[in-house]
Protein backbone atom coordinates (compact mmCIF):
# COMPACT_ATOMS: atom_id res chain seq x y z
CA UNK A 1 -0.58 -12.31 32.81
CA UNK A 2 -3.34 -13.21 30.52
CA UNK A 3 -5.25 -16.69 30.81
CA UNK A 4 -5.20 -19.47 28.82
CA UNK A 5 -8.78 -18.94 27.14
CA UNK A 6 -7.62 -14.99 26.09
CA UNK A 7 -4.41 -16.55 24.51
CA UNK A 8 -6.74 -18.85 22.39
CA UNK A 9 -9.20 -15.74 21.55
CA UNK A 10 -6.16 -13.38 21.17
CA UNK A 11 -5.11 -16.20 18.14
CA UNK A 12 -8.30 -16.77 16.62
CA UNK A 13 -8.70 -12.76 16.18
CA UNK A 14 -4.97 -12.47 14.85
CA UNK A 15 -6.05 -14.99 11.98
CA UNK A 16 -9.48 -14.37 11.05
CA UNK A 17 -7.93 -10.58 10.81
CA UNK A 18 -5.16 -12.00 9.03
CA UNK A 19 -7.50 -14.03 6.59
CA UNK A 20 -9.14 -10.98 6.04
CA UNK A 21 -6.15 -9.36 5.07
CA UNK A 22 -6.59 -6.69 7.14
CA UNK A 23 -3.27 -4.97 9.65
CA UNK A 24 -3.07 -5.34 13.33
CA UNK A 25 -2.19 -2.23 14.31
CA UNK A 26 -1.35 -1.97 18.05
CA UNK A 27 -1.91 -5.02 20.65
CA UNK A 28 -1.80 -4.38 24.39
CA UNK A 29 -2.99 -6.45 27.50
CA UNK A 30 -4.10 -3.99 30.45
CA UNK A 31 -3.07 -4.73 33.68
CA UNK A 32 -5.66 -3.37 35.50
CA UNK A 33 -8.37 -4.30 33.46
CA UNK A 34 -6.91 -7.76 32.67
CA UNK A 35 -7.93 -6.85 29.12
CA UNK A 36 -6.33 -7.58 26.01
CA UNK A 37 -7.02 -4.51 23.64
CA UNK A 38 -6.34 -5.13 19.20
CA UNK A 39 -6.61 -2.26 17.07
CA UNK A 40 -7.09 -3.79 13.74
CA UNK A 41 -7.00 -1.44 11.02
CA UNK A 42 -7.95 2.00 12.00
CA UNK A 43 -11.85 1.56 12.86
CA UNK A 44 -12.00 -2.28 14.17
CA UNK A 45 -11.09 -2.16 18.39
CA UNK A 46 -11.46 -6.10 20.19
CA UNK A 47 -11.17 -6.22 23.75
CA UNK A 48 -10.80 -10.16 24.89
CA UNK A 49 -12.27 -10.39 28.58
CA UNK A 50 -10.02 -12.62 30.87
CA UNK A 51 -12.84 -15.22 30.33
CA UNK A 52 -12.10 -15.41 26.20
CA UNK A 53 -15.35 -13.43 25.35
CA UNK A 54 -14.61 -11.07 22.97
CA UNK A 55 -16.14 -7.69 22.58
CA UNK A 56 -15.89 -5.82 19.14
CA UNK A 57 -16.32 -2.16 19.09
């Protein structure tokens, strides 16, 4: 289940993506990681850290 601060991160990506009108592609959260992966576009990958840090690859 992903934490309260990943929710907040997970929405702050979704809009800023949004507001650069670019596509989310695929969302997932990873159990055993306790990751939340976005694929936005085809080159941007976020992973959201069960502490709400973001990391942008």
């Amino acid at each position: 289940m992903p934490t309260v601060e990943q929710l907040k991160t997970f929405f702050r990506i979704c809009v800023r993506a949004s507001n650069l009108l670019r596509t989310i592609e695929l969302t997932r959260y990873d159990t055993r990681s306790q990751r939340i992966v976005v694929l936005i576009g085809e080159t941007i990958e976020v992973e959201i850290l069960s502490n709400g840090e973001e990391l942008i690859r």
